[in-house]
PDB file of N, CA and C in Angstrom:
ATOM      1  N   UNK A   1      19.845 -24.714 -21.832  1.00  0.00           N
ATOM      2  CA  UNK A   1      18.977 -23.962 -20.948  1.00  0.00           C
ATOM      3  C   UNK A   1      17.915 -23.263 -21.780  1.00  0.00           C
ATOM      4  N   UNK A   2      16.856 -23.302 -21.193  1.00  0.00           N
ATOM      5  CA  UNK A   2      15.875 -22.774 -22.095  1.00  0.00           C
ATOM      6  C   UNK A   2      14.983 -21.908 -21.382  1.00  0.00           C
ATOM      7  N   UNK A   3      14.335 -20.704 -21.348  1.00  0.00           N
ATOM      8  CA  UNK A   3      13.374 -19.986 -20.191  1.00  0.00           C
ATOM      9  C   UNK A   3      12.481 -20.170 -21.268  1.00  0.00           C
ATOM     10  N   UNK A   4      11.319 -19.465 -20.542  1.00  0.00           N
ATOM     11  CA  UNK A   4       9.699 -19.727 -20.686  1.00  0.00           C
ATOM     12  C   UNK A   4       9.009 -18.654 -20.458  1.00  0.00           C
ATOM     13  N   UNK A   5       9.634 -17.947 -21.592  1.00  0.00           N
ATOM     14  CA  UNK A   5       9.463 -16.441 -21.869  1.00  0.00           C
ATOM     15  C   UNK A   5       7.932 -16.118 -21.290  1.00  0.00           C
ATOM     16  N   UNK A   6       6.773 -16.747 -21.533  1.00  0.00           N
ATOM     17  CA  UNK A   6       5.917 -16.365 -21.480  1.00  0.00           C
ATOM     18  C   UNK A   6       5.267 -16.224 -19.730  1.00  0.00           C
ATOM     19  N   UNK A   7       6.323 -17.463 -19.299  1.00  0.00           N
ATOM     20  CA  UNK A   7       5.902 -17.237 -17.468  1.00  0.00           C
ATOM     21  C   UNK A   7       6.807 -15.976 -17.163  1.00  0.00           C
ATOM     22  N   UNK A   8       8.006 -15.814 -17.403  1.00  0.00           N
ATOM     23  CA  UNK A   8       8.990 -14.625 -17.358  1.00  0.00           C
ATOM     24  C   UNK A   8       8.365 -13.644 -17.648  1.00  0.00           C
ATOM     25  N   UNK A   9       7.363 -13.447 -18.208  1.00  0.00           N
ATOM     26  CA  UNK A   9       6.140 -12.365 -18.977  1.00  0.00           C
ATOM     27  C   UNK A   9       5.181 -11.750 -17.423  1.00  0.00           C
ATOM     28  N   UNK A  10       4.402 -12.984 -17.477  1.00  0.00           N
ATOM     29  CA  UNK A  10       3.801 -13.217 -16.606  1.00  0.00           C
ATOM     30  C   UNK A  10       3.960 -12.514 -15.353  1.00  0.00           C
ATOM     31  N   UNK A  11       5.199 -13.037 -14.675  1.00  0.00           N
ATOM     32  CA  UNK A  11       5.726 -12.546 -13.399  1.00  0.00           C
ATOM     33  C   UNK A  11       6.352 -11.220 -13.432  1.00  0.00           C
ATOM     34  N   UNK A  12       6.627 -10.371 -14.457  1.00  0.00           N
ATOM     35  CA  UNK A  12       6.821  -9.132 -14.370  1.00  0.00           C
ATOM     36  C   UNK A  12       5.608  -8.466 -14.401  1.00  0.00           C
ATOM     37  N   UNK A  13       4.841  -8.488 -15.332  1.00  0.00           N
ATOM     38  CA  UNK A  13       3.480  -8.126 -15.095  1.00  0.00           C
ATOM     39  C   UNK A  13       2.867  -7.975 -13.827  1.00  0.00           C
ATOM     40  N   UNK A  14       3.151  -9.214 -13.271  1.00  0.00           N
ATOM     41  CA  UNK A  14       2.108  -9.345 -12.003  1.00  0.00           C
ATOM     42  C   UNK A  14       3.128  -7.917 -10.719  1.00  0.00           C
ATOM     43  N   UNK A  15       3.945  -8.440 -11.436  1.00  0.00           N
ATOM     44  CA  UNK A  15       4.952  -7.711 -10.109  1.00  0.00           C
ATOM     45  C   UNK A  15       4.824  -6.195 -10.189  1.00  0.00           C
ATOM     46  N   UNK A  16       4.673  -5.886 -11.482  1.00  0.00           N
ATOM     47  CA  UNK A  16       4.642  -4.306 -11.910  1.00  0.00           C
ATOM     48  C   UNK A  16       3.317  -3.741 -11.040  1.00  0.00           C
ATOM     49  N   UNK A  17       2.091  -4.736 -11.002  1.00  0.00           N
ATOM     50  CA  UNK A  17       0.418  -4.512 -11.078  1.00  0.00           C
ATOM     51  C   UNK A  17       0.962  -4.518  -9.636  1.00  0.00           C
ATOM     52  N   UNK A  18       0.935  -5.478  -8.659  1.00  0.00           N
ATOM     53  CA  UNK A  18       1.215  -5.828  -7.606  1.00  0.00           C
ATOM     54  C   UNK A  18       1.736  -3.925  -6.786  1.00  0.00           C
ATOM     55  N   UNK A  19       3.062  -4.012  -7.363  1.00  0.00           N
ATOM     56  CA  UNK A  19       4.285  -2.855  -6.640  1.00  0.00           C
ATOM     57  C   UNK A  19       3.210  -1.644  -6.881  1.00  0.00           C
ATOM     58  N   UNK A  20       2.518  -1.596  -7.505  1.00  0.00           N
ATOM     59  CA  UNK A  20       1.395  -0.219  -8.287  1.00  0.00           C
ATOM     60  C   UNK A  20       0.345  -0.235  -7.110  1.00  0.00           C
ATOM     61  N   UNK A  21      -0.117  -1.130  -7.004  1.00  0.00           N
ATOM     62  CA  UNK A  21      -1.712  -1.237  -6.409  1.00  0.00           C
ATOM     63  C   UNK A  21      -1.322  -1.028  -4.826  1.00  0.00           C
ATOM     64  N   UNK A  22      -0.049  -1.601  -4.520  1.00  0.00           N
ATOM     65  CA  UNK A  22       0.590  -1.541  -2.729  1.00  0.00           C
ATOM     66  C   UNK A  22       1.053   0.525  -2.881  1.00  0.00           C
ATOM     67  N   UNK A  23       1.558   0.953  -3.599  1.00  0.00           N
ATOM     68  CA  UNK A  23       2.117   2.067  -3.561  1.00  0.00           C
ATOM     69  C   UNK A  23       0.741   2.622  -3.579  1.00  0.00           C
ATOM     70  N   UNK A  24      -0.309   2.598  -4.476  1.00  0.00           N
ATOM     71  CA  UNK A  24      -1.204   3.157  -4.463  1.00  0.00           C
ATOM     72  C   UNK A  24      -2.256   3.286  -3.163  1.00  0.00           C
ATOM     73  N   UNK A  25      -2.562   2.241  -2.740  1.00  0.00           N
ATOM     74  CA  UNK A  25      -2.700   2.103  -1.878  1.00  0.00           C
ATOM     75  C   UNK A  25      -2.088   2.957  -0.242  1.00  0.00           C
ATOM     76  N   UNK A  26      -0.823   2.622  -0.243  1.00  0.00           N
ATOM     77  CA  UNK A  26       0.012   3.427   1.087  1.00  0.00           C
ATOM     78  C   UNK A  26      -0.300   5.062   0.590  1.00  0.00           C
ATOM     79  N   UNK A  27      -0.115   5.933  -0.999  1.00  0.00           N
ATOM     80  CA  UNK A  27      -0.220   6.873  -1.165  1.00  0.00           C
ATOM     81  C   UNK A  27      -1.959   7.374  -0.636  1.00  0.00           C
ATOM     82  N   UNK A  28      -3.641   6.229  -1.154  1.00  0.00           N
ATOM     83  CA  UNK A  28      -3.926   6.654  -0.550  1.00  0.00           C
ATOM     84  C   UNK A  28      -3.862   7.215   1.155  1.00  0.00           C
ATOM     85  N   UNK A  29      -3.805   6.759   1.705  1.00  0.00           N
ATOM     86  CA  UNK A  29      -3.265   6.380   3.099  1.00  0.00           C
ATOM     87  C   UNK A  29      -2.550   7.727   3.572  1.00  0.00           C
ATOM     88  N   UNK A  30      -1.585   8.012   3.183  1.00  0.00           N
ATOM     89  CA  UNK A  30      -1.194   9.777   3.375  1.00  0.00           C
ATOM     90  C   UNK A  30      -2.218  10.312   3.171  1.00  0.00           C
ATOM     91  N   UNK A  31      -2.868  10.381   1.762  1.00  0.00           N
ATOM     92  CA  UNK A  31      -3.495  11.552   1.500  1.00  0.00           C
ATOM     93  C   UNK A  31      -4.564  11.760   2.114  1.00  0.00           C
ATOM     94  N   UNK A  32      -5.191  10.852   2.323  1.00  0.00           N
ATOM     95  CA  UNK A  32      -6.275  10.969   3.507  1.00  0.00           C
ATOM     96  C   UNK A  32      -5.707  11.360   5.112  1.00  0.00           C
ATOM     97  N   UNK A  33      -4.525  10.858   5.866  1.00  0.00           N
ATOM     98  CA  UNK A  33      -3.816  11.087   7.016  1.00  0.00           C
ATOM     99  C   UNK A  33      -3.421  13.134   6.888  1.00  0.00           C
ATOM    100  N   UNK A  34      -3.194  13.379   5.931  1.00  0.00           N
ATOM    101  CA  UNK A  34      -2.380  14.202   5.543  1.00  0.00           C
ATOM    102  C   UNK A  34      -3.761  15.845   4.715  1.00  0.00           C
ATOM    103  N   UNK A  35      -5.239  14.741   5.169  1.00  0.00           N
ATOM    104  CA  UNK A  35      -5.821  16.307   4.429  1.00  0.00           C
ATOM    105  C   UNK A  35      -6.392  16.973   5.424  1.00  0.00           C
ATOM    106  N   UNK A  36      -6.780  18.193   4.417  1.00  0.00           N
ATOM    107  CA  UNK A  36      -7.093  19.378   5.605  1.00  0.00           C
ATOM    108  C   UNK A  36      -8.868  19.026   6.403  1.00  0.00           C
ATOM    109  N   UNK A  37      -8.762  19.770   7.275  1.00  0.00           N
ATOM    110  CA  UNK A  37     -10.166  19.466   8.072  1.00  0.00           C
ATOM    111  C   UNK A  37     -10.506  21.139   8.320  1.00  0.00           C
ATOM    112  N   UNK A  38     -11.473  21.326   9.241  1.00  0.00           N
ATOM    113  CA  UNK A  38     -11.009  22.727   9.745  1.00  0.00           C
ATOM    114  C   UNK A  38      -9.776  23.036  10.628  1.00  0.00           C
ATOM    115  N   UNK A  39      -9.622  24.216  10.446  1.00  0.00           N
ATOM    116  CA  UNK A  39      -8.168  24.617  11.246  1.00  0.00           C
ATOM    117  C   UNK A  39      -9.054  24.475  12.586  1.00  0.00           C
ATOM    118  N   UNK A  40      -7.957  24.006  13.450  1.00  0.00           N
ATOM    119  CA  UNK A  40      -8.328  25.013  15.003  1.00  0.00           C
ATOM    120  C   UNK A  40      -7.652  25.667  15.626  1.00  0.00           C
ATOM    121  N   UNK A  41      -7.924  25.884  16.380  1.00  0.00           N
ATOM    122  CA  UNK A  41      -7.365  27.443  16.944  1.00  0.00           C
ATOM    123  C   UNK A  41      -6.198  27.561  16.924  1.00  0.00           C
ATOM    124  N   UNK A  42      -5.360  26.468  16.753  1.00  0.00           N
ATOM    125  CA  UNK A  42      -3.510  26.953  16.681  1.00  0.00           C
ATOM    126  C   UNK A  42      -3.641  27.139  15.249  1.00  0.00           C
ATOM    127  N   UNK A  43      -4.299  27.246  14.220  1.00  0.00           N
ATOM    128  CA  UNK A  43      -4.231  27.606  12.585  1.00  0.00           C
ATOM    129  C   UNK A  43      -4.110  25.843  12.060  1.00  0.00           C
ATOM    130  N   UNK A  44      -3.680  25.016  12.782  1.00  0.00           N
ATOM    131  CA  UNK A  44      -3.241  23.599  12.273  1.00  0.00           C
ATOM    132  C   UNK A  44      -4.677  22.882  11.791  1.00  0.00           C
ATOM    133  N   UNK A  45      -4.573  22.354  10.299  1.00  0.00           N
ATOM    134  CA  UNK A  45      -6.161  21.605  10.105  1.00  0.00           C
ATOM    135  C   UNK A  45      -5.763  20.155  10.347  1.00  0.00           C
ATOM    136  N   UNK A  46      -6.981  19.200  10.793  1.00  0.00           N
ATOM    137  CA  UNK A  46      -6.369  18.065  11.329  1.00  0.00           C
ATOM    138  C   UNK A  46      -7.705  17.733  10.659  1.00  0.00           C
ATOM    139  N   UNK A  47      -7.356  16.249   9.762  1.00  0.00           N
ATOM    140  CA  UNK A  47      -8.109  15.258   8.924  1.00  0.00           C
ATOM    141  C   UNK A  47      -9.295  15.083   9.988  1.00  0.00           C
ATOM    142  N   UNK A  48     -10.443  14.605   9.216  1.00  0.00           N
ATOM    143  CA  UNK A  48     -11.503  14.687   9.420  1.00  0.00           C
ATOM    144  C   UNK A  48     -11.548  13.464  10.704  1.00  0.00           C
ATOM    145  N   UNK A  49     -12.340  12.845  11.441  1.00  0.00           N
ATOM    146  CA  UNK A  49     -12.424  11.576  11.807  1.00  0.00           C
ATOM    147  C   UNK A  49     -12.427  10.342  11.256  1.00  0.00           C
ATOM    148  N   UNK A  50     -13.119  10.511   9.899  1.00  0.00           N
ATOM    149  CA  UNK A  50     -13.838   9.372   8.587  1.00  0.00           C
ATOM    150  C   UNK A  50     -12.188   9.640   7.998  1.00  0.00           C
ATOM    151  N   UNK A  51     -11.322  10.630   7.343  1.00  0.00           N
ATOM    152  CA  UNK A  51     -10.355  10.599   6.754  1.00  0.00           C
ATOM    153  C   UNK A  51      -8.920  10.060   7.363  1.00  0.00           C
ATOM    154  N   UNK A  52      -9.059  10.053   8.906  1.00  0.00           N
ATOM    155  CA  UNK A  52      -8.149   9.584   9.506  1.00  0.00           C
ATOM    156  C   UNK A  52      -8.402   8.025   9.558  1.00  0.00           C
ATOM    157  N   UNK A  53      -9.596   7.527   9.845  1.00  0.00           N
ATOM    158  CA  UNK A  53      -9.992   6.143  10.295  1.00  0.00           C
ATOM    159  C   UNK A  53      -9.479   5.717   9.260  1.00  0.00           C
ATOM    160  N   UNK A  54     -10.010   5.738   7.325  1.00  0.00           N
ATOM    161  CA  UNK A  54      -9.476   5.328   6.238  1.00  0.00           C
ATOM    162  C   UNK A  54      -7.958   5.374   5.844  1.00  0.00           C
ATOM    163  N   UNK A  55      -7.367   6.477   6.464  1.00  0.00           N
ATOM    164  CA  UNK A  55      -5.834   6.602   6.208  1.00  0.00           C
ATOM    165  C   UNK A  55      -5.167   5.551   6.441  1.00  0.00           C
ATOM    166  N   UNK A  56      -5.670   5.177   8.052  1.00  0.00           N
ATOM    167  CA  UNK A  56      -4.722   3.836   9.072  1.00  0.00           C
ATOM    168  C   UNK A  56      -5.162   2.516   8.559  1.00  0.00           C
ATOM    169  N   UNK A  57      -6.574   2.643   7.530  1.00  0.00           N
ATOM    170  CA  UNK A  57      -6.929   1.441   7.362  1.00  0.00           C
ATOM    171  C   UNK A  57      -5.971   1.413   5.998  1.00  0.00           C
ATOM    172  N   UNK A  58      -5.689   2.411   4.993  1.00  0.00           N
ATOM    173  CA  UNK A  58      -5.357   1.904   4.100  1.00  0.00           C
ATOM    174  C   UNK A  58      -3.570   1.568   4.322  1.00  0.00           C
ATOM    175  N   UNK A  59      -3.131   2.125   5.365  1.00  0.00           N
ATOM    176  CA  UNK A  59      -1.984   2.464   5.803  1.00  0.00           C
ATOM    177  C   UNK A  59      -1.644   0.521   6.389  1.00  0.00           C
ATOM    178  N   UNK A  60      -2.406   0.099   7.387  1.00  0.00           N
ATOM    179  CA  UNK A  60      -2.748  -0.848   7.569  1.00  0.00           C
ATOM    180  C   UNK A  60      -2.556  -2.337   6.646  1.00  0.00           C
ATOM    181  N   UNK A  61      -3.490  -1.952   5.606  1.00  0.00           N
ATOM    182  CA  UNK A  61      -3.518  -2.888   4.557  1.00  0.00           C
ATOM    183  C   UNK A  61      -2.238  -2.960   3.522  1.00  0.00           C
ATOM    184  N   UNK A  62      -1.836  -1.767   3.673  1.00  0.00           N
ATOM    185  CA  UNK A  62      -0.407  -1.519   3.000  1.00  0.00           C
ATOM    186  C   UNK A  62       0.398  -2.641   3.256  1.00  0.00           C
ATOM    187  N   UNK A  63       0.396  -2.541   4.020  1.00  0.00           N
ATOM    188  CA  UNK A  63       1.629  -3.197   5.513  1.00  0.00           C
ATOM    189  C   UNK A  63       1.483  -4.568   5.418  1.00  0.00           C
ATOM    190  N   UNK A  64       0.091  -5.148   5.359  1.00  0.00           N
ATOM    191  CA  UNK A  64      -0.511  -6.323   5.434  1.00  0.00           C
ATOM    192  C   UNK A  64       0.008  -7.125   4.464  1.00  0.00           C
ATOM    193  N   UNK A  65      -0.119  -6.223   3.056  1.00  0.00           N
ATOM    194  CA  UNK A  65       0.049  -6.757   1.894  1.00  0.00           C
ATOM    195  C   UNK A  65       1.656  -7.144   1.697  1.00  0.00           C
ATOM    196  N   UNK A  66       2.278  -6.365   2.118  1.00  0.00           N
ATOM    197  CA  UNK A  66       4.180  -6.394   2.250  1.00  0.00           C
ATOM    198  C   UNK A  66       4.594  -7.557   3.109  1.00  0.00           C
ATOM    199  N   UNK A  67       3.428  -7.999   4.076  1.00  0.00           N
ATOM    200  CA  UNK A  67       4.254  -9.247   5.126  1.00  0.00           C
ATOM    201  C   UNK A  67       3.536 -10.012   4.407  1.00  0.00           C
ATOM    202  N   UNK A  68       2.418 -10.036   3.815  1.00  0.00           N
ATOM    203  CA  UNK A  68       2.204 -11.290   2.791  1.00  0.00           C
ATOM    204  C   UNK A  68       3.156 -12.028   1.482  1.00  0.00           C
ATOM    205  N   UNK A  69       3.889 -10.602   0.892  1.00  0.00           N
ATOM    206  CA  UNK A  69       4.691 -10.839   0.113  1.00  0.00           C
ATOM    207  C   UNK A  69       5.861 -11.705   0.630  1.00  0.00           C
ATOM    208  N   UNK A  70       6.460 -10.805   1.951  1.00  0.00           N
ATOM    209  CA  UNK A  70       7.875 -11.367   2.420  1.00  0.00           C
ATOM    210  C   UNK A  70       7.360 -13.060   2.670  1.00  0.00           C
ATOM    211  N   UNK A  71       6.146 -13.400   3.108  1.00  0.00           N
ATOM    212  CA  UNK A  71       5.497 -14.383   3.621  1.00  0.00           C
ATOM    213  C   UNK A  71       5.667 -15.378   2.654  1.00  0.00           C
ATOM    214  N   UNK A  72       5.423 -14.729   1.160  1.00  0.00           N
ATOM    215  CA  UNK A  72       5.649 -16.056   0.109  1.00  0.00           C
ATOM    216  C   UNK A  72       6.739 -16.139  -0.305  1.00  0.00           C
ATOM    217  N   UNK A  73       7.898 -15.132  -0.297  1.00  0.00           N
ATOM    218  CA  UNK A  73       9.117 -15.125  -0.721  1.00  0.00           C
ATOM    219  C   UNK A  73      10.435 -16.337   0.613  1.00  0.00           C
ATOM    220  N   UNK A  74      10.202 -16.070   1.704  1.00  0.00           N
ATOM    221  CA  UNK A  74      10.944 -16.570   2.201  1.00  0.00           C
ATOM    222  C   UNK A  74      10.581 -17.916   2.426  1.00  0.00           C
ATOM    223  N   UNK A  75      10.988 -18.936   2.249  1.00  0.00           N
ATOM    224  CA  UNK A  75      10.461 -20.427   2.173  1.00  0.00           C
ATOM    225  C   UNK A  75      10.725 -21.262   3.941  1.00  0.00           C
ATOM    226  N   UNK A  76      11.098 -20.033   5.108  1.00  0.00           N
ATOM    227  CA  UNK A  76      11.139 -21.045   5.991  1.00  0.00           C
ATOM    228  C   UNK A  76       9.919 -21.003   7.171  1.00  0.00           C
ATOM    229  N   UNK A  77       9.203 -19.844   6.434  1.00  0.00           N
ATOM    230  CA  UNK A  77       8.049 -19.415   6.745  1.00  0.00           C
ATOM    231  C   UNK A  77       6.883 -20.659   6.766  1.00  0.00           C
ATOM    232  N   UNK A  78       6.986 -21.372   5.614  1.00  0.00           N
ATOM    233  CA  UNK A  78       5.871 -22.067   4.928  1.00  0.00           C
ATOM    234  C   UNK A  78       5.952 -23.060   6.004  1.00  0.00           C
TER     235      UNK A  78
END
């Protein structure tokens, strides 16, 4: 048996970059869902309009990217 260290290389890499850029991504996604705007009158600040629209989009794409994954992983999909 022999592996092929260098594709074994490869695919952790990608997977590390990959798991980074999706987390990063969903984290933007809170932080925009999750920032302050002005308060209103109950004291509660609620994200801007522009900060909410970007939240769901990045929140969105999050999501997108995870059924793409399961999409290439499960083979009865294809």
């Amino acid at each position: 048996m022999k592996i092929d260290w260098a594709s074994l290389g490869l695919v952790a890499v990608t997977t590390v970059v990959a798991a980074i850029a999706i987390i990063g991504i969903y984290s933007l996604g809170v932080l925009a869902l999750t920032s302050g705007g002005k308060a209103g009158p109950d004291g509660v600040a609620a994200p801007s309009p522009l900060a909410r629209i970007t939240g769901y989009l990045c929140l969105a794409a999050s999501g997108l990217l995870v059924l793409y994954g399961l999409y290439l992983i499960v083979p009865q999909f294809h």
